[in-house]
C-alpha atoms as a PDB file:
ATOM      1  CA  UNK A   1       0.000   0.000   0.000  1.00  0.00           C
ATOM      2  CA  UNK A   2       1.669   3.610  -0.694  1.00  0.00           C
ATOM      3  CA  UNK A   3       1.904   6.259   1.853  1.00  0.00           C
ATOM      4  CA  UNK A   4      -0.348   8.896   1.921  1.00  0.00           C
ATOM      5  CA  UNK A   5       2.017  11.910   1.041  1.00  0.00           C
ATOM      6  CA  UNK A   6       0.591  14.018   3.201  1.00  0.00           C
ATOM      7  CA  UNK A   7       1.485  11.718   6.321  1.00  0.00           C
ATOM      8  CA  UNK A   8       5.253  10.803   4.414  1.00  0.00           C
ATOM      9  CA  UNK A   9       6.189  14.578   4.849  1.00  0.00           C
ATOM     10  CA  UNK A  10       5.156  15.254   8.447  1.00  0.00           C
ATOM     11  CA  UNK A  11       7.360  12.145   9.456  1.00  0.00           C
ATOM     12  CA  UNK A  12      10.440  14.243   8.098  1.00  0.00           C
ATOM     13  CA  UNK A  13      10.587  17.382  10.540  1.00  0.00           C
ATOM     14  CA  UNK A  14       8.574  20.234  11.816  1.00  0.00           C
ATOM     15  CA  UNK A  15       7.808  22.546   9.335  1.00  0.00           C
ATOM     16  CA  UNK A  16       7.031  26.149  10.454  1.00  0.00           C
ATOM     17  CA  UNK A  17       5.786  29.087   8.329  1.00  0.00           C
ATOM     18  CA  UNK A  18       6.675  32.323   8.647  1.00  0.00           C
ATOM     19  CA  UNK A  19       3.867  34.221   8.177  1.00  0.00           C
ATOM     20  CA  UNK A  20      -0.051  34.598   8.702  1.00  0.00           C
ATOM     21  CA  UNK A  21      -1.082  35.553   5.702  1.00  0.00           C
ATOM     22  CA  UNK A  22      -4.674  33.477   5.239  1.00  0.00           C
ATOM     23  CA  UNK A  23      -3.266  33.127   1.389  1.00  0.00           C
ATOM     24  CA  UNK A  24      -0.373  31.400   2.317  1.00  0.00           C
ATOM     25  CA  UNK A  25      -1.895  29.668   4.876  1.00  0.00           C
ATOM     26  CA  UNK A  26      -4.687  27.686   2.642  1.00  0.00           C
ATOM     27  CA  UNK A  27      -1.819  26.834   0.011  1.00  0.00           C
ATOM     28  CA  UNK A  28       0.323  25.242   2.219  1.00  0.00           C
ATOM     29  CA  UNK A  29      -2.560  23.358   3.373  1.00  0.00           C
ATOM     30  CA  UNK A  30      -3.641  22.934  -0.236  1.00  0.00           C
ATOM     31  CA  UNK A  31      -0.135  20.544  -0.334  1.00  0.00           C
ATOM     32  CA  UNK A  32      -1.137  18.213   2.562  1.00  0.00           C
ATOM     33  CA  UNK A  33       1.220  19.532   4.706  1.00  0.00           C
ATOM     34  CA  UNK A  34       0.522  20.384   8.355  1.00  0.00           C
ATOM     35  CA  UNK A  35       2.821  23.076   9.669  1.00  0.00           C
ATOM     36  CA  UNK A  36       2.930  25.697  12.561  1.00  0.00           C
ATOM     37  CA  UNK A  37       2.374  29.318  12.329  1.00  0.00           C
ATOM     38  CA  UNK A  38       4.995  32.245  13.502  1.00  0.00           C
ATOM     39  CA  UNK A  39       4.439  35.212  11.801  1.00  0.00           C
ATOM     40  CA  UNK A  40       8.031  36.933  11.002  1.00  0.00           C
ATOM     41  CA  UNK A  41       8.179  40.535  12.735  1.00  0.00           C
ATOM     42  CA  UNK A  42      10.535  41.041   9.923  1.00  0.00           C
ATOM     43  CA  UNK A  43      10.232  44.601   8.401  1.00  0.00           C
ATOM     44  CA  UNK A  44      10.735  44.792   4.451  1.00  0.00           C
ATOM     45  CA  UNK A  45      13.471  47.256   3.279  1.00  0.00           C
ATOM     46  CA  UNK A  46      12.066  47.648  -0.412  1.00  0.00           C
ATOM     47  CA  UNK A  47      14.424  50.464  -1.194  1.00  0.00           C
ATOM     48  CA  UNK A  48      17.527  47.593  -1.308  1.00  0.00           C
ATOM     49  CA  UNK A  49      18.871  48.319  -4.674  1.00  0.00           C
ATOM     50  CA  UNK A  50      18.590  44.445  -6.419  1.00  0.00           C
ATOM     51  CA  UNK A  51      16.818  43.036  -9.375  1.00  0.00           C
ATOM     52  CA  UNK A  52      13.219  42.192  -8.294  1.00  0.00           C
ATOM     53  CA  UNK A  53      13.747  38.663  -8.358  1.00  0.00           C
ATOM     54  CA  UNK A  54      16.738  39.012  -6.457  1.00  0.00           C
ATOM     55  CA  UNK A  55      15.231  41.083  -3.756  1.00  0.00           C
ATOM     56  CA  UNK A  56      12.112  39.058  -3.171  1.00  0.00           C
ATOM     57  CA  UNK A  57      14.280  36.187  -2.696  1.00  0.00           C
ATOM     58  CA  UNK A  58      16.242  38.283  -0.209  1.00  0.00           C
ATOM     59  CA  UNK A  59      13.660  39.554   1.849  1.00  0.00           C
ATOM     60  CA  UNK A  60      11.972  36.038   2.036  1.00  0.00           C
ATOM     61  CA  UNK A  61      15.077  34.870   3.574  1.00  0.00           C
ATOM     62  CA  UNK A  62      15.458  37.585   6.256  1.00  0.00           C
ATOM     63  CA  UNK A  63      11.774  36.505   7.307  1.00  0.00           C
ATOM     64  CA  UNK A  64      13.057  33.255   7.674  1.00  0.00           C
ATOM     65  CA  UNK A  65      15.971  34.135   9.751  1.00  0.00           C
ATOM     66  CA  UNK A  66      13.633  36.102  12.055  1.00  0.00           C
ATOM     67  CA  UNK A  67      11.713  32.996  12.988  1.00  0.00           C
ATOM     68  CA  UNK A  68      14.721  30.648  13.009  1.00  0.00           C
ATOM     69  CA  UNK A  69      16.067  32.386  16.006  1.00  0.00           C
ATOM     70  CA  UNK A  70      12.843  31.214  17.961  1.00  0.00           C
ATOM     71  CA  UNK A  71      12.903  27.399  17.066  1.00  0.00           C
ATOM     72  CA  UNK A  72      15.495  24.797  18.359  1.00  0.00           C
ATOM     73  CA  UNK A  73      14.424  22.319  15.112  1.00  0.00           C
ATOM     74  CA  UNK A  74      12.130  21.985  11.924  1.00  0.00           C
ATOM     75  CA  UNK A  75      12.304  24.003   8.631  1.00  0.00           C
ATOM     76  CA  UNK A  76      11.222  26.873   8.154  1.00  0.00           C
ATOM     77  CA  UNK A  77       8.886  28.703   4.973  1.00  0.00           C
ATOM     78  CA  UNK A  78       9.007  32.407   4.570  1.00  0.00           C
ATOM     79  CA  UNK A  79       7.671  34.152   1.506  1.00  0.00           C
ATOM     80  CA  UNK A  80       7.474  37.647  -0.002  1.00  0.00           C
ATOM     81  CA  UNK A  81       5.540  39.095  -2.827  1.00  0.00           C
ATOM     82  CA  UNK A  82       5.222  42.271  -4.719  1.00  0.00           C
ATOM     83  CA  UNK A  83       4.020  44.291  -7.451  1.00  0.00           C
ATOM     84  CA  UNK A  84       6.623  46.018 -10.284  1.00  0.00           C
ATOM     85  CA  UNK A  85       5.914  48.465 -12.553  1.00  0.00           C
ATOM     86  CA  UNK A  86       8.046  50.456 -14.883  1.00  0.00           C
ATOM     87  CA  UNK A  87      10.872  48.905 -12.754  1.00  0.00           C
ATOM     88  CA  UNK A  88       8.646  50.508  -9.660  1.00  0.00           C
ATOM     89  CA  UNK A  89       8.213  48.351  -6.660  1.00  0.00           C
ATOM     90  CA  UNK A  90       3.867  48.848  -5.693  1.00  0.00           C
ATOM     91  CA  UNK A  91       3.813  47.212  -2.885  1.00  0.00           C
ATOM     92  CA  UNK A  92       0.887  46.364   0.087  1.00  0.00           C
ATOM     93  CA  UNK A  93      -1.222  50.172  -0.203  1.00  0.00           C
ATOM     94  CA  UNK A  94      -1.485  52.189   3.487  1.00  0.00           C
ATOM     95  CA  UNK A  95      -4.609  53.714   2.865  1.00  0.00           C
ATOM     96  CA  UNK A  96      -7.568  53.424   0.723  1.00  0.00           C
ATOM     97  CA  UNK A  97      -6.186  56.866  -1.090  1.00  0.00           C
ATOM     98  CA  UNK A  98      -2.689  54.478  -2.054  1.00  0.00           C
ATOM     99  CA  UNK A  99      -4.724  51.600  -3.296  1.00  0.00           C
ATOM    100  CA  UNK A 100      -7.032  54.310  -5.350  1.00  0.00           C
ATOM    101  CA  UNK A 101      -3.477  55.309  -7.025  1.00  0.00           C
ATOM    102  CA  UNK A 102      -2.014  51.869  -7.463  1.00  0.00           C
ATOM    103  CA  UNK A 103      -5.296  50.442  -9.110  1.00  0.00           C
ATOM    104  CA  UNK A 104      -5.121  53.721 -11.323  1.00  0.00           C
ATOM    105  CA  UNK A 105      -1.366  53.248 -12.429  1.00  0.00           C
ATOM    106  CA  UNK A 106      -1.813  49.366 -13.152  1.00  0.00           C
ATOM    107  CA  UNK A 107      -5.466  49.173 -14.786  1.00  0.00           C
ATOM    108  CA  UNK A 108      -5.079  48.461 -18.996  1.00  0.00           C
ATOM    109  CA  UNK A 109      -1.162  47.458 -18.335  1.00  0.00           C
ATOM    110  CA  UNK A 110       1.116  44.575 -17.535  1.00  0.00           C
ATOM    111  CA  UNK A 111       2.002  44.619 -14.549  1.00  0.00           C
ATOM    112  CA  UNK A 112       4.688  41.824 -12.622  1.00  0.00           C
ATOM    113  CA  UNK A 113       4.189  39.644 -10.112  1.00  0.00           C
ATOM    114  CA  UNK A 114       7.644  38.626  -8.100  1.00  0.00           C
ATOM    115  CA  UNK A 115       7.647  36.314  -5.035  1.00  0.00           C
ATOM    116  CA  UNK A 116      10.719  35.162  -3.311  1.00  0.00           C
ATOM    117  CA  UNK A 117      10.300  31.734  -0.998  1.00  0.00           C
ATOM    118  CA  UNK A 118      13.597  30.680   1.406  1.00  0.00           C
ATOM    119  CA  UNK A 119      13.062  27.280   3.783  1.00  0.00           C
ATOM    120  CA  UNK A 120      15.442  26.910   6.030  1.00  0.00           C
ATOM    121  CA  UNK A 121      16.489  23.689   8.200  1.00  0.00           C
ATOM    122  CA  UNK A 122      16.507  25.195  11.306  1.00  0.00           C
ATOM    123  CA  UNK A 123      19.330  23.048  13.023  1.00  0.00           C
ATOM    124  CA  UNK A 124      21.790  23.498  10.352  1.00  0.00           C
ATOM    125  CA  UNK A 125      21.083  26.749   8.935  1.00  0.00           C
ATOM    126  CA  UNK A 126      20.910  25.172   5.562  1.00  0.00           C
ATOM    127  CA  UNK A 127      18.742  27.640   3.346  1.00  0.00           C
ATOM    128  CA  UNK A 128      17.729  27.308  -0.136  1.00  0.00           C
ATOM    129  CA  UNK A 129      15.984  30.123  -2.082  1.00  0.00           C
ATOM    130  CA  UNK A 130      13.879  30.604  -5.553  1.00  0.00           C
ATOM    131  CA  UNK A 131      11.356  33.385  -7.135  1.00  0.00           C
ATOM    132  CA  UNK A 132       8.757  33.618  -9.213  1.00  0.00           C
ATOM    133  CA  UNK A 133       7.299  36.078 -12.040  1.00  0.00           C
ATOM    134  CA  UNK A 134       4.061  36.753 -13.313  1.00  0.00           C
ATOM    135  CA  UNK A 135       2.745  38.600 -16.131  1.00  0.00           C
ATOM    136  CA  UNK A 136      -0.466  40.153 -15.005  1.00  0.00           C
ATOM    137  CA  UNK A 137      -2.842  42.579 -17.168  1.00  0.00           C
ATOM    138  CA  UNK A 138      -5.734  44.230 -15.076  1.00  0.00           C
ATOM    139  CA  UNK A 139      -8.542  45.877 -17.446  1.00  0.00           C
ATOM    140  CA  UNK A 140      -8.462  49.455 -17.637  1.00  0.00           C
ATOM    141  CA  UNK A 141     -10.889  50.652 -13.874  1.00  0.00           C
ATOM    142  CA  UNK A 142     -13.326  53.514 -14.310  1.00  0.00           C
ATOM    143  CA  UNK A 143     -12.517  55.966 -11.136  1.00  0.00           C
ATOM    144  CA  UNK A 144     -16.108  54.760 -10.195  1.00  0.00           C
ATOM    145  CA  UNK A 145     -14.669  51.011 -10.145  1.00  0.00           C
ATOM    146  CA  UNK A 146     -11.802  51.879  -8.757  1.00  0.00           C
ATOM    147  CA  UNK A 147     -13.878  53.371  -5.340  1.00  0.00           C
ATOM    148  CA  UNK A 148     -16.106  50.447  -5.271  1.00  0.00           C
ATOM    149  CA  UNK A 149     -13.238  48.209  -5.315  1.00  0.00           C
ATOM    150  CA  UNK A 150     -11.580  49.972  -2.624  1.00  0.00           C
ATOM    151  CA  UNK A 151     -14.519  50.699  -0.609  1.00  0.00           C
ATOM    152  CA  UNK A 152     -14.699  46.586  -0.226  1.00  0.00           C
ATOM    153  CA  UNK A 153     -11.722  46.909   2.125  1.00  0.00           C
ATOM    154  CA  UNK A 154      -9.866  44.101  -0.141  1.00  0.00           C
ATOM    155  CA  UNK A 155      -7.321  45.503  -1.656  1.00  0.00           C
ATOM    156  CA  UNK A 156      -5.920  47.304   1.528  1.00  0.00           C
ATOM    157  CA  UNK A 157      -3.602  44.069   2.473  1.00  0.00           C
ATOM    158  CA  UNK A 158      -2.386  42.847  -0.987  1.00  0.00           C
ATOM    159  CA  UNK A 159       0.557  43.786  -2.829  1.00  0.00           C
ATOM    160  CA  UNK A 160      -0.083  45.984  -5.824  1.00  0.00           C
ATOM    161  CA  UNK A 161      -3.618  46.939  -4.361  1.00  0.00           C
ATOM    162  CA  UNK A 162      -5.571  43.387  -5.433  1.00  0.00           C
ATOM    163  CA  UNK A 163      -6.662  40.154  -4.699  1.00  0.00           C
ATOM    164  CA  UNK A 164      -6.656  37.725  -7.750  1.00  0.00           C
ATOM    165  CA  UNK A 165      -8.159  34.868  -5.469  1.00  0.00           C
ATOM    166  CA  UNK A 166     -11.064  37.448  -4.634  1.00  0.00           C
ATOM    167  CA  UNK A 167     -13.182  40.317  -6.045  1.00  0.00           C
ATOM    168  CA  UNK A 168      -9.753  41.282  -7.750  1.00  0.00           C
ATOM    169  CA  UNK A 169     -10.157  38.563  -9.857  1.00  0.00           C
ATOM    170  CA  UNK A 170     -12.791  40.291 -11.812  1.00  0.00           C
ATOM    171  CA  UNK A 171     -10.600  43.061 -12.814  1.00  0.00           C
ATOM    172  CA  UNK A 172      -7.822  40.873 -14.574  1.00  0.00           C
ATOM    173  CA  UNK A 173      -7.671  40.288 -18.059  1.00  0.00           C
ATOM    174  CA  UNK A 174      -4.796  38.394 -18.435  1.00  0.00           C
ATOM    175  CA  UNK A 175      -2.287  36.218 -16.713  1.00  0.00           C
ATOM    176  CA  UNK A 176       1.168  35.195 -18.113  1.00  0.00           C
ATOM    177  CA  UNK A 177       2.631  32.272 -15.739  1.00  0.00           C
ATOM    178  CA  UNK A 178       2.424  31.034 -12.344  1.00  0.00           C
ATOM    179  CA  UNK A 179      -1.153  31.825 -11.129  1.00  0.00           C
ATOM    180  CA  UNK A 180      -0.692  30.991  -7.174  1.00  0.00           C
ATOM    181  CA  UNK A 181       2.451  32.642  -7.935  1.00  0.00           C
ATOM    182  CA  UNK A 182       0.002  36.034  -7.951  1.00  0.00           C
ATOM    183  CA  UNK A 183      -1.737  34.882  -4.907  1.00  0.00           C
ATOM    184  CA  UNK A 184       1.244  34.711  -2.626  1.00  0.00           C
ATOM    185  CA  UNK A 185       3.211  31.765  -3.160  1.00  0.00           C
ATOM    186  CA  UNK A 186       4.318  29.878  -6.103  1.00  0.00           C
ATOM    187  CA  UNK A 187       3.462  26.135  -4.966  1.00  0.00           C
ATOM    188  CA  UNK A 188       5.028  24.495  -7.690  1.00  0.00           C
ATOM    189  CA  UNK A 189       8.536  26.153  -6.890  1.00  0.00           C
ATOM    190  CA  UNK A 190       8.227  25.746  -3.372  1.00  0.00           C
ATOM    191  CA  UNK A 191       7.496  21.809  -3.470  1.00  0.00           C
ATOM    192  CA  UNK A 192      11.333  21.520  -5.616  1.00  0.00           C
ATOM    193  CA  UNK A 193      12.446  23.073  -2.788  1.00  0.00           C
ATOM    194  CA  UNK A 194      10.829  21.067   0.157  1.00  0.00           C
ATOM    195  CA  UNK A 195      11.976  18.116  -2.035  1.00  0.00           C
ATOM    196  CA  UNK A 196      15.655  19.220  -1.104  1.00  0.00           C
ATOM    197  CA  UNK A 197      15.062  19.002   2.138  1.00  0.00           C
ATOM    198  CA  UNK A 198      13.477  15.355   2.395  1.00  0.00           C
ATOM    199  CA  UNK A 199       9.654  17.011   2.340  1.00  0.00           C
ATOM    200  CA  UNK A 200       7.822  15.109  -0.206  1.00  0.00           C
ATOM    201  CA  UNK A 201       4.285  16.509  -1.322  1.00  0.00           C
ATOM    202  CA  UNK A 202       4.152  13.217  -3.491  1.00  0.00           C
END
C-alpha cells in the first residue's frame, strides 16, 4: 500500500511558516502539509537596490531568519511578494487613497508579479531560495470602479492593491505564468524546494 504523502512529509521534521497571511496559509494546506504558524516581525526594506527577483528572494530569507532564532528544530517557509511596474516596486497600499493610485497606475497594463520563498532547516542553517514572475494585465478601472473596489476593504492588504483569489479577480484580463504565484506563493517552486530538504508533497 503507498503512503499517503501528506502523512510521508510530516514524518520528516517540523515545518514552520513564517507568516499569517490566510493566502499562504490555505496553500500550504492545499499541499497536505501540516505546519505551525509564527508570523516573522521582519520589516521589508524595499528600497535595497537588487533586481526584483533578487530582492524578493532576499527579503523572504530575512523573514526566515527572524523565525529561526525562535525554534530549536524543523524548517522553516518564509515568503514575499510584490508588485513592479516600470521597474517601480507597488507594494501592500497604506490607505484606501494608495490603493485608489495603485489600481489607477496598473489598470489596462502589464504589470509583474515577483515572489521570493527561502526554507530553512533550522538546526543546520541550511537555506535554499527561488522566485517567481508573473505577467499580469488588469482591465483598464473607471474611477467609479476603482472606489467600489476599494470601498470593499480588499485591496488594503495585498501587494499591488488586489486580490486575484477574490473580487480582484474580476478586474484581470490576463495572466502570463504562475497563477498561485500572484496569490502569494508559487506552490510548484516551493514543493522543488521542500523536495531538497526530504519534504515530499508526493
Amino acid at each position: 500500500m503507498t503512503a499517503d504523502p501528506a502523512k510521508r512529509q510530516v514524518s520528516v521534521k517540523k515545518i514552520i511558516l513564517a507568516s499569517k497571511s490566510p493566502r499562504r496559509i490555505r496553500l500550504l494546506k492545499q499541499l497536505g502539509l501540516k505546519f505551525v504558524i509564527d508570523p516573522s516581525e521582519y520589516h521589508e526594506d524595499m528600497t535595497l537596490r537588487m533586481p526584483p527577483r533578487r530582492l524578493a528572494e532576499f527579503l523572504a530569507l530575512e523573514k526566515g531568519k527572524a523565525v529561526v532564532k525562535k525554534h530549536r528544530g524543523g524548517i522553516v517557509i518564509a515568503a514575499d511578494t510584490f508588485v513592479c511596474l516600470d521597474g517601480r516596486i507597488l507594494g501592500k497600499p497604506a490607505d484606501e487613497k494608495e490603493a485608489s493610485a495603485h489600481l489607477k497606475k496598473i489598470g489596462g497594463r502589464f504589470h509583474t508579479v515577483y515572489s521570493g520563498i527561502a526554507v530553512i532547516d533550522v538546526k543546520t542553517g541550511r537555506h535554499l531560495t527561488a522566485s517567481e514572475e508573473t505577467k499580469v494585465k488588469i482591465k483598464k478601472l473607471s474611477p467609479r470602479e476603482i472606489r467600489a473596489y476599494v470601498a470593499t476593504g480588499e485591496p488594503l492588504d495585498k501587494a499591488g492593491a488586489y486580490a486575484i483569489q477574490g473580487l480582484g479577480g474580476a478586474l484581470v484580463e490576463e495572466i502570463d505564468g504562475d497563477y498561485f504565484n500572484v496569490i502569494g506563493l508559487p506552490i510548484s517552486k516551493l514543493s522543488i524546494v521542500l523536495k531538497k530538504f526530504g519534504v515530499q508533497i508526493f
